[in-house]
Protein backbone atom coordinates (compact mmCIF):
# COMPACT_ATOMS: atom_id res chain seq x y z
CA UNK A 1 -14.40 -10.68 -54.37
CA UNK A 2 -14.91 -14.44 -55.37
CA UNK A 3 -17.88 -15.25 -53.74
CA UNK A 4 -21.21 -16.91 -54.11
CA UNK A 5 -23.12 -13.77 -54.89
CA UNK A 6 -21.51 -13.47 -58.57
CA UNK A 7 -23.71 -15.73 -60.44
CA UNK A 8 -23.42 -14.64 -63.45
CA UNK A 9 -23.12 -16.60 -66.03
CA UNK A 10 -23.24 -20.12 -63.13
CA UNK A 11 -25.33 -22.88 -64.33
CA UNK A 12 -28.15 -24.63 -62.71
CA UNK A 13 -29.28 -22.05 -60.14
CA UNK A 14 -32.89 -22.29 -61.11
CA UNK A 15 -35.30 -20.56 -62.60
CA UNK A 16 -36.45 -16.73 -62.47
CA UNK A 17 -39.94 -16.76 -60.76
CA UNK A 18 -41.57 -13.70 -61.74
CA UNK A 19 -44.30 -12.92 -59.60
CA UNK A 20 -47.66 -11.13 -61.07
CA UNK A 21 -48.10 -8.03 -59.36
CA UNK A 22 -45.31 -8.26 -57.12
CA UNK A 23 -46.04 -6.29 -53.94
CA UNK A 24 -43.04 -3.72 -53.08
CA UNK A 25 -42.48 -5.79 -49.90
CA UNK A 26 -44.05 -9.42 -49.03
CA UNK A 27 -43.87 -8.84 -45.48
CA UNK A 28 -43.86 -6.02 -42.71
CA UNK A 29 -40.54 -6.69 -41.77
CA UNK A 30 -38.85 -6.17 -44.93
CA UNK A 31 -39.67 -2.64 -45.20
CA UNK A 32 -38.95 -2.09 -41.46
CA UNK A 33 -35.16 -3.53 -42.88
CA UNK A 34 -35.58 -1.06 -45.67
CA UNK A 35 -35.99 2.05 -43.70
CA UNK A 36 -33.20 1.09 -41.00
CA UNK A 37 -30.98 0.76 -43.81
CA UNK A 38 -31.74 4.09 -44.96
CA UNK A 39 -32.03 5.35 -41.32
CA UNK A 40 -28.54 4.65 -40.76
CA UNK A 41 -26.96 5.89 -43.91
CA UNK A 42 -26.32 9.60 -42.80
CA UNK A 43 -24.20 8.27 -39.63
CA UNK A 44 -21.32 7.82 -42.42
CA UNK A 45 -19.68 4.78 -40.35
CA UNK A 46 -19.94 3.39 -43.86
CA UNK A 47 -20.84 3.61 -47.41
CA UNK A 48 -22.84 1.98 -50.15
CA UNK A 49 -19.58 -0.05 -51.59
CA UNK A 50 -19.02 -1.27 -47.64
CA UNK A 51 -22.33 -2.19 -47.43
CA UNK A 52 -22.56 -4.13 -50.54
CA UNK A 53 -19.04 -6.20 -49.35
CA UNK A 54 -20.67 -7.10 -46.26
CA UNK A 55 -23.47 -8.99 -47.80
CA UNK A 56 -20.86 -10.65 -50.23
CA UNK A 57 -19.20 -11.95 -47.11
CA UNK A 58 -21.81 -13.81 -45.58
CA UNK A 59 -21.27 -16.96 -44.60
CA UNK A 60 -21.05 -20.34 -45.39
CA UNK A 61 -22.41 -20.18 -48.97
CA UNK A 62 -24.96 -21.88 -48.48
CA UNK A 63 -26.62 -19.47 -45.79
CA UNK A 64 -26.10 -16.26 -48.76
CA UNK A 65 -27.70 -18.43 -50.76
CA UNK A 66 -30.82 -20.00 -48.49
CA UNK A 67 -31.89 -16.12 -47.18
CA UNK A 68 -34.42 -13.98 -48.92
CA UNK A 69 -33.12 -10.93 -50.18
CA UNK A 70 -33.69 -8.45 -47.54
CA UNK A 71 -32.79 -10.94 -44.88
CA UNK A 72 -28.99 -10.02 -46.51
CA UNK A 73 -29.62 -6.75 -45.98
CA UNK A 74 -30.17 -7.25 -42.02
CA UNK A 75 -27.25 -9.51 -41.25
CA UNK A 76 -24.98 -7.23 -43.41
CA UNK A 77 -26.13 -3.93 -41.38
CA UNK A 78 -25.96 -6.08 -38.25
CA UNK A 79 -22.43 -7.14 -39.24
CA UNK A 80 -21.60 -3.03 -39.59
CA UNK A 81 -23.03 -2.18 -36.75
CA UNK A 82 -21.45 -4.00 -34.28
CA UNK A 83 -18.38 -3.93 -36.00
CA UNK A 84 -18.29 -0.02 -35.63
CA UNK A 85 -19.59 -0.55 -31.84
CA UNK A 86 -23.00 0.71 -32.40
CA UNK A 87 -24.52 -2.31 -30.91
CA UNK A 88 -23.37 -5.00 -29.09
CA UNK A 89 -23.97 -8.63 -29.59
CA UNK A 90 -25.30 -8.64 -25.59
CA UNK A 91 -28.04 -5.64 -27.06
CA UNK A 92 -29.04 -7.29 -30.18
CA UNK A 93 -30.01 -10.31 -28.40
CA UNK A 94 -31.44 -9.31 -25.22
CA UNK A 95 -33.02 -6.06 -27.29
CA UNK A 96 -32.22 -3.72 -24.56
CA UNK A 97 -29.78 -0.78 -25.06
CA UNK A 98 -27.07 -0.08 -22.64
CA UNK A 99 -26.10 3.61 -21.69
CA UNK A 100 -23.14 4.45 -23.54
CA UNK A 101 -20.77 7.10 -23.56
CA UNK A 102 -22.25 9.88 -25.65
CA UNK A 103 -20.08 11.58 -28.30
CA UNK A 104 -20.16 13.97 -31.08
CA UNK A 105 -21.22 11.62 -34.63
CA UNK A 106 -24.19 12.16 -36.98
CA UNK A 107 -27.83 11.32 -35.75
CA UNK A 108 -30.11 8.42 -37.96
CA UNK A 109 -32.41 9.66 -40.28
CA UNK A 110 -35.71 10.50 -38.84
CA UNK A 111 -38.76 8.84 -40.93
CA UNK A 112 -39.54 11.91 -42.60
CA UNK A 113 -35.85 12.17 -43.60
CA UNK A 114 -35.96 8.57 -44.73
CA UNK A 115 -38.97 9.21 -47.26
CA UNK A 116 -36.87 11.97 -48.76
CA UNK A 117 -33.92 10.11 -49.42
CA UNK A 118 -35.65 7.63 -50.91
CA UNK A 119 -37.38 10.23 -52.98
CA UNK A 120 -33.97 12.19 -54.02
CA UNK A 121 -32.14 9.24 -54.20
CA UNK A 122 -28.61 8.37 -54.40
CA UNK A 123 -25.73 8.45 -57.34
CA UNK A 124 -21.83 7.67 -57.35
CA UNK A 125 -21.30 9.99 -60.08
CA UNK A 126 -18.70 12.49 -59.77
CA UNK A 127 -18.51 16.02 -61.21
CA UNK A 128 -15.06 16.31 -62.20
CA UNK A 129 -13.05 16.29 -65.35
CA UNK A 130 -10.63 12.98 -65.90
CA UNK A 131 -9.75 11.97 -69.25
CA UNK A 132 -11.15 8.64 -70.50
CA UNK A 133 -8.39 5.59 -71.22
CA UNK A 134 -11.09 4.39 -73.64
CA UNK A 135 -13.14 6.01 -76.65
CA UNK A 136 -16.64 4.60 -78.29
CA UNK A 137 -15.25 1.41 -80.46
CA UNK A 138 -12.00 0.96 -78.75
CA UNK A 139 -11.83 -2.83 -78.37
CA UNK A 140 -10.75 -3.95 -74.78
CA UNK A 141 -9.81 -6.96 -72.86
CA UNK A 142 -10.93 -7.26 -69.32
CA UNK A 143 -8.16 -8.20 -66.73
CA UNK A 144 -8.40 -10.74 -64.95
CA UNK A 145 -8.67 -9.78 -61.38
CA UNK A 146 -9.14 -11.97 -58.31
CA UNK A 147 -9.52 -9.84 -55.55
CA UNK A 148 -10.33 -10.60 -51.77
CA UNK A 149 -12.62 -7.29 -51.47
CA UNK A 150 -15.35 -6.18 -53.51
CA UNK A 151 -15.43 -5.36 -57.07
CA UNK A 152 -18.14 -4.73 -59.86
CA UNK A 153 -15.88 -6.83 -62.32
CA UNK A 154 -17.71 -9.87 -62.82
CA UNK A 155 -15.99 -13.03 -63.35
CA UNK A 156 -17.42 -14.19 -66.51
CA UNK A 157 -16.33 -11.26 -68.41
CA UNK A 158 -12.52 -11.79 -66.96
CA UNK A 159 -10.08 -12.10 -69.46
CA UNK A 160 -12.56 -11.57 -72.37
CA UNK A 161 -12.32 -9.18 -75.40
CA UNK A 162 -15.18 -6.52 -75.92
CA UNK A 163 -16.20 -3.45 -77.36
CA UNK A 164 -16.76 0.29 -75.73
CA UNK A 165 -20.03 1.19 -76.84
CA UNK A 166 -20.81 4.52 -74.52
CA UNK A 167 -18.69 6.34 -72.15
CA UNK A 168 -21.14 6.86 -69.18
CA UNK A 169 -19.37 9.79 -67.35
CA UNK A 170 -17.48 9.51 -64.32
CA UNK A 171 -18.40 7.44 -60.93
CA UNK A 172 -17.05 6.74 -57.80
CA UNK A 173 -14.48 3.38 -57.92
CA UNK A 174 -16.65 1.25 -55.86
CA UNK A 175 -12.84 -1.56 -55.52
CA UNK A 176 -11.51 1.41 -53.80
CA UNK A 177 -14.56 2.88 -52.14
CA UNK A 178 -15.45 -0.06 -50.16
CA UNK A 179 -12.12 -0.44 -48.51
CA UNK A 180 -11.16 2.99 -47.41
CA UNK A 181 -13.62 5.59 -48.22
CA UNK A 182 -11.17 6.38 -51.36
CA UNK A 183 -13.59 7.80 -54.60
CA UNK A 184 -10.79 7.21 -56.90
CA UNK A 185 -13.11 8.63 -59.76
CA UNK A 186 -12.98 7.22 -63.14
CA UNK A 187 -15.26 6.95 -65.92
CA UNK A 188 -17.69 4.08 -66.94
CA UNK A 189 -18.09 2.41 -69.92
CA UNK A 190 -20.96 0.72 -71.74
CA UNK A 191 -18.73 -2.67 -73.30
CA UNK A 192 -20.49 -5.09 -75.49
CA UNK A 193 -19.25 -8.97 -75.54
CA UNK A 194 -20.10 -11.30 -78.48
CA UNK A 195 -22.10 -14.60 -76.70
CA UNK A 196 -19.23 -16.41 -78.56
CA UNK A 197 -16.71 -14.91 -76.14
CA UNK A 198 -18.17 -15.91 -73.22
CA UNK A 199 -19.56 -18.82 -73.49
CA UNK A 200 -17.89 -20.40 -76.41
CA UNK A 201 -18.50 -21.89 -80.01
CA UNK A 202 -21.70 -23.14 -79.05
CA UNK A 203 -23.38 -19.71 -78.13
CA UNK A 204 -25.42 -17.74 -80.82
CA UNK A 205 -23.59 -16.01 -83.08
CA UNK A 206 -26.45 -13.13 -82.96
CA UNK A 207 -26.31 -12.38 -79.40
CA UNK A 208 -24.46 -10.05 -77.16
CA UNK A 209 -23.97 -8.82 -73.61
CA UNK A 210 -23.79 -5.66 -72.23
CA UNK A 211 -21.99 -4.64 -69.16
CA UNK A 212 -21.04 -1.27 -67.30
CA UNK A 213 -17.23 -1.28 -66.14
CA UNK A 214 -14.58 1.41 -65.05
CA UNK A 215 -11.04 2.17 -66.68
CA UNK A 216 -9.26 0.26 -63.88
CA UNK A 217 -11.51 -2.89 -65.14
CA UNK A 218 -9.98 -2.90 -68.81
CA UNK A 219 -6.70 -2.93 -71.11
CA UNK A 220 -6.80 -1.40 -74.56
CA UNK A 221 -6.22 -4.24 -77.25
């Protein structure tokens, strides 16, 4: 979507403070966010793509913008979880659970289970064989998309002209994924953009930018 969380290539958001030694986690209840996230992954009430449009769809602006990282990451599982009735807005303020019906659905992960998913981890590539629309040096132009849901297209390589540079495999269609639970598999592409073409004249002539995008993302020139 069009949103405040796709800043690249936006002007006068600051500087990059990087931190010496950065701890993992600044504060106790960032991790405690961590793990809940992780906790509730194997219910299945929603996936990664989901999860990632609910934090683009905070709002106003301002507030995605003004909270710390992980704070996203608790109002966007709040957001999930009461939309999918796991909580109630009466329970997450008063901090007391009410006795609900109990049916069938999959349990949170215990903590043990949560160290091992974060030690396995997680991919969105698919094992499956679809022919590529693109080949190493085909030269592309992105399309110019303005969708309301999520997408990993971002808008400063819309309507630009590139290069394929690696053909990654295929993945998961996270435009698709994040709307309906449909994979849609495709492959991923490494595509290389001259500075020139994305920010104009004035850019280096030496540089370039890199950027991972599916099929659906790109038009052969």
């Amino acid at each position: 979507m069009n949103g405040v969380h796709d800043m690249g290539g936006i002007r006068n958001m600051g500087p990059i403070e990087l931190e010496e030694n950065e701890p993992v986690f600044h504060f106790k209840w960032e991790g405690r966010v961590f793990a809940l996230n992780m906790a509730t992954g194997p219910l299945r009430l929603w996936n990664l793509d989901m999860k990632r449009q609910a934090t683009e769809s905070m709002q106003p602006p301002e507030r995605y913008l003004s909270a710390p990282y992980y704070e996203r990451w608790l109002e966007s599982l709040i957001r999930l979880l009461k939309e999918r009735d796991v909580i109630t807005e009466e329970e997450l303020v008063t901090g007391e659970v009410k006795l609900k019906e109990i049916v069938e659905t999959p349990s949170a992960a215990s903590p043990h289970e949560v160290l091992a998913l974060v030690e396995k981890g997680r991919s969105a590539r698919v094992k499956t064989n679809i022919k590529p629309r693109f080949k190493v040096g085909d030269k592309i132009v992105t399309r110019n998309i303005n969708t309301p849901t999520h997408t990993r297209l971002p808008r400063y390589v819309r309507g630009k002209c590139g290069r394929i540079e690696r053909d990654h495999g295929v993945f998961i269609f996270p435009d698709t994924h994040s709307q309906n639970w449909d994979q849609s598999p495709q492959h991923v592409y490494v595509v290389s953009f001259t500075a020139r073409e994305l920010w104009g004249p004035d850019a280096s002539p030496r540089d370039r930018v890199f950027v991972d995008l599916w099929d659906s993302y790109m038009d052969i020139i």
